[in-house]
PDB file of N, CA and C in Angstrom:
ATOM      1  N   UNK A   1      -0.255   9.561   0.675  1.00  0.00           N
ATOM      2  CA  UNK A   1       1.042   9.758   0.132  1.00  0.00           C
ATOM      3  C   UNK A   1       1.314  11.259   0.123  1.00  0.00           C
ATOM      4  N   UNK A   2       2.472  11.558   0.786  1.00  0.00           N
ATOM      5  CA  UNK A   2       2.941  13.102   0.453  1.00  0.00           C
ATOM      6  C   UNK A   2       4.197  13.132  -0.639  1.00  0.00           C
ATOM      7  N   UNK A   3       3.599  14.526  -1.225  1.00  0.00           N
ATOM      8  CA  UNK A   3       5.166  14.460  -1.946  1.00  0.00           C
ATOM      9  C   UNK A   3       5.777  16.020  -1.281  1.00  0.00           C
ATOM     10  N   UNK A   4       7.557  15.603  -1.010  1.00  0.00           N
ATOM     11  CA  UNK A   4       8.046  16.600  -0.275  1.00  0.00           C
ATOM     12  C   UNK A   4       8.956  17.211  -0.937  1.00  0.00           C
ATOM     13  N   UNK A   5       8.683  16.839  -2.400  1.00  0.00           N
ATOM     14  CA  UNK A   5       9.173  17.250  -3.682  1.00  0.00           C
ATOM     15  C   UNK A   5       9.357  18.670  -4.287  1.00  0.00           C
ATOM     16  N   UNK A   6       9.803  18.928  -5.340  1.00  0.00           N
ATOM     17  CA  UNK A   6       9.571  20.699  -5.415  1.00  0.00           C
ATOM     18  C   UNK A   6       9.090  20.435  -7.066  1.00  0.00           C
ATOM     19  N   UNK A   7       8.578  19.015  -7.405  1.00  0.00           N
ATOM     20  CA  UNK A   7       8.486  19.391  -8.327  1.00  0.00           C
ATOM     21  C   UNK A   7       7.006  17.936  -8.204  1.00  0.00           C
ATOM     22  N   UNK A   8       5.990  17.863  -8.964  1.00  0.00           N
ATOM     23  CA  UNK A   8       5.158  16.410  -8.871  1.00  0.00           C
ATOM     24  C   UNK A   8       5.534  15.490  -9.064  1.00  0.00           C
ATOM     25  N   UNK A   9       5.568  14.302  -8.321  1.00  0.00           N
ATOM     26  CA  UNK A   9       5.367  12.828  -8.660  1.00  0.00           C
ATOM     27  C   UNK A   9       4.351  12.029  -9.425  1.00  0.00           C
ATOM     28  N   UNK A  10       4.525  11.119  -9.868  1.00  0.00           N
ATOM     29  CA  UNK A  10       3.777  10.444 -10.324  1.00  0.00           C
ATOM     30  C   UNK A  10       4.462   8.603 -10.265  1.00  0.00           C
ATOM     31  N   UNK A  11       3.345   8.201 -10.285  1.00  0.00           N
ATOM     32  CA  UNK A  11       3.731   6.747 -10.330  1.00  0.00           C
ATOM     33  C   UNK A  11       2.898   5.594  -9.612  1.00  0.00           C
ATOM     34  N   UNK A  12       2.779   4.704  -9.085  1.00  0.00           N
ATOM     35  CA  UNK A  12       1.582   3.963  -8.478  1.00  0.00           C
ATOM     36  C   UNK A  12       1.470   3.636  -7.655  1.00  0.00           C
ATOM     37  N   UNK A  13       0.830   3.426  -6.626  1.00  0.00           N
ATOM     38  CA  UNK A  13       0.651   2.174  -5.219  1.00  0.00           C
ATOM     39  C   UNK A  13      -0.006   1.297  -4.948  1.00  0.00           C
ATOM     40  N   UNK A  14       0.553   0.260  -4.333  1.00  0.00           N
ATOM     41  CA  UNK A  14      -0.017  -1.092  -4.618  1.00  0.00           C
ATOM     42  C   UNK A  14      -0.048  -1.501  -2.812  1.00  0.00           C
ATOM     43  N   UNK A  15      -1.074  -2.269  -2.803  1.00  0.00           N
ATOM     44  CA  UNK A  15      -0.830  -2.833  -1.145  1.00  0.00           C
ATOM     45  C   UNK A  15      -0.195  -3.730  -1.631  1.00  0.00           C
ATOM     46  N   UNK A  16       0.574  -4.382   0.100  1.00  0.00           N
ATOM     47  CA  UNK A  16       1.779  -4.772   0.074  1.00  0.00           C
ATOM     48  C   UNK A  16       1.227  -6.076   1.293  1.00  0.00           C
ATOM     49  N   UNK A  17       0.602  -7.294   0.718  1.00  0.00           N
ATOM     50  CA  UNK A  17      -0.104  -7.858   1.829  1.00  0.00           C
ATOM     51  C   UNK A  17       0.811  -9.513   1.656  1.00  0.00           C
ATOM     52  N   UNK A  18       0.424 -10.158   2.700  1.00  0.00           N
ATOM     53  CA  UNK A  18       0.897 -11.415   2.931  1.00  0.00           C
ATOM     54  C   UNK A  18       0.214 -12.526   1.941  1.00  0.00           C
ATOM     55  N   UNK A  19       0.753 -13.521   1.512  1.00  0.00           N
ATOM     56  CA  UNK A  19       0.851 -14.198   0.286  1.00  0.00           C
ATOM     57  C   UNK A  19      -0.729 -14.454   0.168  1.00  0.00           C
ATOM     58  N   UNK A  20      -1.174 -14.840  -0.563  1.00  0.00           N
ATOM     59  CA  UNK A  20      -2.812 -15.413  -0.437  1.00  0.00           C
ATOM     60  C   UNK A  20      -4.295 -14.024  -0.122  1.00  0.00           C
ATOM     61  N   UNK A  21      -3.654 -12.870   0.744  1.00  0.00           N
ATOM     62  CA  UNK A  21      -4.714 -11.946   0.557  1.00  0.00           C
ATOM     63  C   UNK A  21      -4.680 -11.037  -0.627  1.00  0.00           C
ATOM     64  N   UNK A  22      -6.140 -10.770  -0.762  1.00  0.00           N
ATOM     65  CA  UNK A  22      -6.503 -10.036  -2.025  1.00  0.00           C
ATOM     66  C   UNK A  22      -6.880  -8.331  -1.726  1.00  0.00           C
ATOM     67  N   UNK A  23      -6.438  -7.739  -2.615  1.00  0.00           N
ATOM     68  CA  UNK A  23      -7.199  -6.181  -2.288  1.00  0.00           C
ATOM     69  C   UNK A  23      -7.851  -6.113  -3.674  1.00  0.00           C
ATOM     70  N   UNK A  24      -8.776  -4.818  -3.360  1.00  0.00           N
ATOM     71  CA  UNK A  24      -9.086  -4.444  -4.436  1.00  0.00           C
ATOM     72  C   UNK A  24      -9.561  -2.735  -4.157  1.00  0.00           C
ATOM     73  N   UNK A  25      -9.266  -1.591  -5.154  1.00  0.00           N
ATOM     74  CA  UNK A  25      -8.795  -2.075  -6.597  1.00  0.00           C
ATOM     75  C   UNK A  25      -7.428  -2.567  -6.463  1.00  0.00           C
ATOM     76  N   UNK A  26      -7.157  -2.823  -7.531  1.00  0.00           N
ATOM     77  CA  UNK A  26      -5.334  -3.428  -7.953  1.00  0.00           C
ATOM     78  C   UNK A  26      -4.705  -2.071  -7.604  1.00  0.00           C
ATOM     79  N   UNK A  27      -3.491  -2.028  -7.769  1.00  0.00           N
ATOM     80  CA  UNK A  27      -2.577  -0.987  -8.045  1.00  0.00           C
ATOM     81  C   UNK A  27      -3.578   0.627  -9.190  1.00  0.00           C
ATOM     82  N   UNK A  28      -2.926   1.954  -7.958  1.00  0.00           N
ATOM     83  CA  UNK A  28      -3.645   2.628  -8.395  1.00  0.00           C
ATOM     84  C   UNK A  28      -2.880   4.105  -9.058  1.00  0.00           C
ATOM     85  N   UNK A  29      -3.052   4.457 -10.012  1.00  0.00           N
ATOM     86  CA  UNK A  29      -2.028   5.758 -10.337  1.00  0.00           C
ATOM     87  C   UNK A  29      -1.901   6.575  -9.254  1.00  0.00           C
ATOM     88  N   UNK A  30      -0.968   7.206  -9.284  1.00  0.00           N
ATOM     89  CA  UNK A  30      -1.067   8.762  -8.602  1.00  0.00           C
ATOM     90  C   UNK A  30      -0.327  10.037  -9.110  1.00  0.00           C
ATOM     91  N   UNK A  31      -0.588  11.113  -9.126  1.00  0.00           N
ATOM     92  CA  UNK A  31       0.359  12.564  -9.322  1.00  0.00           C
ATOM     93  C   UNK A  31      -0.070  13.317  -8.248  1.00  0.00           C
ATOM     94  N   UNK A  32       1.073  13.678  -7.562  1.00  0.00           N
ATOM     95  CA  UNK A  32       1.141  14.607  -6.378  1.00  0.00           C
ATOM     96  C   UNK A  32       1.669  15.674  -6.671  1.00  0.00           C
ATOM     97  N   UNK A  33       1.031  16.794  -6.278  1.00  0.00           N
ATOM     98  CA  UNK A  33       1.929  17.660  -6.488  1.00  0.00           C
ATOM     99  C   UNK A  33       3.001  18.404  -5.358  1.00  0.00           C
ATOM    100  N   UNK A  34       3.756  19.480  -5.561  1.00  0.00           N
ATOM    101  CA  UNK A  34       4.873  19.412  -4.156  1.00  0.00           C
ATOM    102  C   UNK A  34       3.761  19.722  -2.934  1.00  0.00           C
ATOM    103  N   UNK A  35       4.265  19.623  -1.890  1.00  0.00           N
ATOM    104  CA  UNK A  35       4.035  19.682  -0.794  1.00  0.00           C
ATOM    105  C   UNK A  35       1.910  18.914  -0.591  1.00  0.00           C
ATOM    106  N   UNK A  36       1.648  18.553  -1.310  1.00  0.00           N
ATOM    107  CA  UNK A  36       0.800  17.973  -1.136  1.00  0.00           C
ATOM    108  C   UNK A  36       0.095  16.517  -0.634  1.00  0.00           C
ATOM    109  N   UNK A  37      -0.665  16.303  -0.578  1.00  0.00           N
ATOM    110  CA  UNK A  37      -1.061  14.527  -0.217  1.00  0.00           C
ATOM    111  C   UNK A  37      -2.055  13.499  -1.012  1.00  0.00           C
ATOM    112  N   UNK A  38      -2.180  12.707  -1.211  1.00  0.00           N
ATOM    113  CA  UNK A  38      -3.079  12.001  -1.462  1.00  0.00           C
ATOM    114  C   UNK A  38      -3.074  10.582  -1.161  1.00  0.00           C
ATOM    115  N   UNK A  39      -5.030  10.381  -0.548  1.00  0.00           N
ATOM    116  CA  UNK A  39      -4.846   9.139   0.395  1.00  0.00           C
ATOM    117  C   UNK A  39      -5.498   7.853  -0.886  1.00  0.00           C
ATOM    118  N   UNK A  40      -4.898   6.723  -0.296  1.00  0.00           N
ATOM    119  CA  UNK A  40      -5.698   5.715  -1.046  1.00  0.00           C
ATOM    120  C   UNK A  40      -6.345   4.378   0.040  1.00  0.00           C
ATOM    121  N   UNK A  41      -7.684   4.247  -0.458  1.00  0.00           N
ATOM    122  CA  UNK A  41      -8.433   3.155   0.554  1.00  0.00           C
ATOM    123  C   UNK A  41      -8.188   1.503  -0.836  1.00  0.00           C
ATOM    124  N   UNK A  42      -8.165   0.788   0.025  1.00  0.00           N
ATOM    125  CA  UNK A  42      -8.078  -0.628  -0.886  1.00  0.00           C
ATOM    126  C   UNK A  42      -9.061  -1.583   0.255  1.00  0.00           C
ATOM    127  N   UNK A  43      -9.866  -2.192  -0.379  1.00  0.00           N
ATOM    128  CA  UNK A  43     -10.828  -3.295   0.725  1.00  0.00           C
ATOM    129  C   UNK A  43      -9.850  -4.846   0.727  1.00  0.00           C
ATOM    130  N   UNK A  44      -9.615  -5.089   1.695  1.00  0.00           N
ATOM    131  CA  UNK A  44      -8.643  -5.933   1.540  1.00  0.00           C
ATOM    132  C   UNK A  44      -9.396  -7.692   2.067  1.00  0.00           C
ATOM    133  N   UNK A  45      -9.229  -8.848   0.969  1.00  0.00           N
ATOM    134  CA  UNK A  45     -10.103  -9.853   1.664  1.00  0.00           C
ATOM    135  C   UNK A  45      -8.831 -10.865   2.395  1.00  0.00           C
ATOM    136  N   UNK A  46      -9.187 -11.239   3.614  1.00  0.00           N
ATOM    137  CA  UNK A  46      -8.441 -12.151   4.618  1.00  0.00           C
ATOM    138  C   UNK A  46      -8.892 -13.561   4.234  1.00  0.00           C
ATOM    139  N   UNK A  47      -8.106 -14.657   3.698  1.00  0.00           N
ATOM    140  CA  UNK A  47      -8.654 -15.577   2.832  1.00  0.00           C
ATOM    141  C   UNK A  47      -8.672 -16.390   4.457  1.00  0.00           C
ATOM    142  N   UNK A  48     -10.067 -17.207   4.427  1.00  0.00           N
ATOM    143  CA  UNK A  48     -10.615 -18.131   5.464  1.00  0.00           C
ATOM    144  C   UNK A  48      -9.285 -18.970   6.020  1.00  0.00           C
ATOM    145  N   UNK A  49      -8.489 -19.147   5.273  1.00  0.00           N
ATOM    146  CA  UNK A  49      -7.579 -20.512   5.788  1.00  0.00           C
ATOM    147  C   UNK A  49      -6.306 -19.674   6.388  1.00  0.00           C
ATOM    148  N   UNK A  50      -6.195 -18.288   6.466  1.00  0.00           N
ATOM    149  CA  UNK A  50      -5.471 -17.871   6.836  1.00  0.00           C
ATOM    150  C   UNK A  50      -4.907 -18.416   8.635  1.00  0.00           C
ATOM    151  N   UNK A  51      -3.353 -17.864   8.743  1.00  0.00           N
ATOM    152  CA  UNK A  51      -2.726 -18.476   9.936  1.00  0.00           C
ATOM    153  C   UNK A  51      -3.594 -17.329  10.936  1.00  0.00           C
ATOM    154  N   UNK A  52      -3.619 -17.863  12.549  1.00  0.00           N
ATOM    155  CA  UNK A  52      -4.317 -16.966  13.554  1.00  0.00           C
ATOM    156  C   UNK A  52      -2.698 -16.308  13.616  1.00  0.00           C
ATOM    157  N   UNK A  53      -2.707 -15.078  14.107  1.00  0.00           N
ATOM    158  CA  UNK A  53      -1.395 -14.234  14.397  1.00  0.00           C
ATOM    159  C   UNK A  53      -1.417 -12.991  13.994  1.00  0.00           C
ATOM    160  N   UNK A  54      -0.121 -12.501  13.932  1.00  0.00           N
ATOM    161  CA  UNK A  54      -0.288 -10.747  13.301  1.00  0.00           C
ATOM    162  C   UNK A  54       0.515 -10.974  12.039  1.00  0.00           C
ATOM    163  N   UNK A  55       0.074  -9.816  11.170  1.00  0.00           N
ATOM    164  CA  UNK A  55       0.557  -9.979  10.106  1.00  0.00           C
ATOM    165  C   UNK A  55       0.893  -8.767   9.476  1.00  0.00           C
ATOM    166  N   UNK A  56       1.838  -8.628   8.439  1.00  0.00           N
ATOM    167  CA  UNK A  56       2.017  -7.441   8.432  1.00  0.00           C
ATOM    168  C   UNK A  56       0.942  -6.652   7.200  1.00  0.00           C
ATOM    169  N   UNK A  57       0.544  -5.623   6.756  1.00  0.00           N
ATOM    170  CA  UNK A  57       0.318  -5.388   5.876  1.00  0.00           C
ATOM    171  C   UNK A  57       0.617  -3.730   5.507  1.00  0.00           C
ATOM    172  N   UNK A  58       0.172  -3.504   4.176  1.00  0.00           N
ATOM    173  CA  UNK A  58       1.232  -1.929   3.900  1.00  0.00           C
ATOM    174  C   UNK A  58       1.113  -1.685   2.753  1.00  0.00           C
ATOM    175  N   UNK A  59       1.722  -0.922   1.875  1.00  0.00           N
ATOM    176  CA  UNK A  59       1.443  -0.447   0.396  1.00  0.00           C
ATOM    177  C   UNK A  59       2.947  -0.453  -0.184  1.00  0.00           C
ATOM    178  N   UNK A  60       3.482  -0.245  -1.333  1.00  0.00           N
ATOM    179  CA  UNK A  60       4.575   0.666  -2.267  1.00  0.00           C
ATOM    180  C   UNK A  60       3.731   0.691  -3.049  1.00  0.00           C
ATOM    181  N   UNK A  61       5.305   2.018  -3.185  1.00  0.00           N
ATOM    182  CA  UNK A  61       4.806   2.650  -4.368  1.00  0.00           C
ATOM    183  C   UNK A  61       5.948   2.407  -5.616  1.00  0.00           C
ATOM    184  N   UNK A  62       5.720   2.784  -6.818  1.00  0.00           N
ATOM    185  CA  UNK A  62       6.421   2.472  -8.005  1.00  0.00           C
ATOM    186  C   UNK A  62       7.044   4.072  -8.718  1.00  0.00           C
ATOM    187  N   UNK A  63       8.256   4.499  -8.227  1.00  0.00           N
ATOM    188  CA  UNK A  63       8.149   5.611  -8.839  1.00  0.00           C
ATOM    189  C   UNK A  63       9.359   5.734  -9.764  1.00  0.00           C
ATOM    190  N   UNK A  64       9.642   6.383 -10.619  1.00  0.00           N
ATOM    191  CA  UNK A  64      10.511   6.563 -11.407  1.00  0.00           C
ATOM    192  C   UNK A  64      11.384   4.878 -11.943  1.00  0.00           C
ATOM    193  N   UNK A  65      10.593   3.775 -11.943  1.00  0.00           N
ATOM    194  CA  UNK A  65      11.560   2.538 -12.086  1.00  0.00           C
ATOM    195  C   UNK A  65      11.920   2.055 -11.032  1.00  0.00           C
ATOM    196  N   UNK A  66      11.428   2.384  -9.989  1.00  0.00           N
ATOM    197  CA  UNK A  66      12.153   1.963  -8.849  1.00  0.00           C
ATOM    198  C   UNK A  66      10.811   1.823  -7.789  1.00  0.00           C
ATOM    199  N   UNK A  67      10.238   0.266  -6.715  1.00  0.00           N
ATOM    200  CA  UNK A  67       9.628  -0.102  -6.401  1.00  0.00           C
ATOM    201  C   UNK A  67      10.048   0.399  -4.817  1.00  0.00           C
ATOM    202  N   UNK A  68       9.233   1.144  -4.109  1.00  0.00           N
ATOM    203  CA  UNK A  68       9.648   1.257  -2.676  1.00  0.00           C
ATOM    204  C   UNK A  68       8.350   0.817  -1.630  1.00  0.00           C
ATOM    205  N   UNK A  69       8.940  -0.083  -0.631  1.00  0.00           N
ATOM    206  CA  UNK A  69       7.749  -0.282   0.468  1.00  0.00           C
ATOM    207  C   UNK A  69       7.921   0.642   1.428  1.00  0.00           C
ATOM    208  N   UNK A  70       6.147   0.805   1.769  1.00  0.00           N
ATOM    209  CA  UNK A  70       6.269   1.529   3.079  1.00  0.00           C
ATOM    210  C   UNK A  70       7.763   1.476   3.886  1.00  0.00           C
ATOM    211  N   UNK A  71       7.412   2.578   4.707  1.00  0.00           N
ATOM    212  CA  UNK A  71       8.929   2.419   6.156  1.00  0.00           C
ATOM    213  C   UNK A  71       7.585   1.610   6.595  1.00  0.00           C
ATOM    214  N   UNK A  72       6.632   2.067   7.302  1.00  0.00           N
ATOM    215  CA  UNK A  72       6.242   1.509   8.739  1.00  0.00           C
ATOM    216  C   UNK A  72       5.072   0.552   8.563  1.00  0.00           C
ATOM    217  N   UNK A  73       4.848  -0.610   8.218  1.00  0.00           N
ATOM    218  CA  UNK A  73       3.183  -1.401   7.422  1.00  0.00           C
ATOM    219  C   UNK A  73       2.766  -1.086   8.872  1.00  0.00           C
ATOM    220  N   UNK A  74       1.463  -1.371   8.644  1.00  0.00           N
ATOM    221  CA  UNK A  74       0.316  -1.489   9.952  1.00  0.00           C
ATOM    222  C   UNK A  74       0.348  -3.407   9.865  1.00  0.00           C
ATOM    223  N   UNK A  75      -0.015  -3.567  11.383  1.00  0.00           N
ATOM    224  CA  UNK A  75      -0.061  -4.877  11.440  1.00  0.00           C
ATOM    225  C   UNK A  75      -1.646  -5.378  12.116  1.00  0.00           C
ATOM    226  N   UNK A  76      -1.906  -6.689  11.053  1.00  0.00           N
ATOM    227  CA  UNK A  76      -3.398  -6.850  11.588  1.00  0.00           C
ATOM    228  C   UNK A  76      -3.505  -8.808  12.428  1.00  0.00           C
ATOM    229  N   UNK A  77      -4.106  -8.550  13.679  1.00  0.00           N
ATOM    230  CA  UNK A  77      -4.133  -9.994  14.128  1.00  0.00           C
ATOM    231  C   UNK A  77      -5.229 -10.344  14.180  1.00  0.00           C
ATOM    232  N   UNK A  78      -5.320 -11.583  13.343  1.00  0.00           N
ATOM    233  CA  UNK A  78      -6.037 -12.885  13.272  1.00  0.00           C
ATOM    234  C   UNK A  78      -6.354 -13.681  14.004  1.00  0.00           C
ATOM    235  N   UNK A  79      -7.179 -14.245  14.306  1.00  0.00           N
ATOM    236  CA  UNK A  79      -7.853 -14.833  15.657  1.00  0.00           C
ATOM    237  C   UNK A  79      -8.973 -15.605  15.103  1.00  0.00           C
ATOM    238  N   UNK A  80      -9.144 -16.769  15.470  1.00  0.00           N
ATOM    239  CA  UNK A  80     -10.614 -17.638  14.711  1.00  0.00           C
ATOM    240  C   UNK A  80     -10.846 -18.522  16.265  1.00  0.00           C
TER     241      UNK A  80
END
């Protein structure tokens, strides 16, 4: 996450996955300060019964009251 702010953010991010997968940890704080970054890793589990295909997956974030998703998710394909 960058903030391109002139002043810090704060607020949370959550992956942003298709119904039935799990991440962990849950939703995680953050404070950025301006022009800075910070990355977040989440282990994400693909539940067995899942569909074969691509899927999307991605994060928001929660800032000021207001919930925003990624612009661009990464997409992951499934194959059994």
């Amino acid at each position: 996450m960058w903030s391109y702010y002139r002043h810090p953010i704060e607020g949370s991010v959550t992956p942003r996955l298709p119904q039935g997968w799990q991440a962990k940890p849950g939703p995680q704080a953050f404070k950025v300060e301006p022009g800075k970054f910070q990355r977040f890793v989440f282990a994400v589990a693909i539940p067995a019964d899942a569909p074969d295909g691509v899927h999307e997956v991605g994060g928001q974030t929660s800032y000021r009251g207001a919930t925003v998703p990624e612009i661009h998710p990464q997409r992951v394909r499934v194959t059994r």
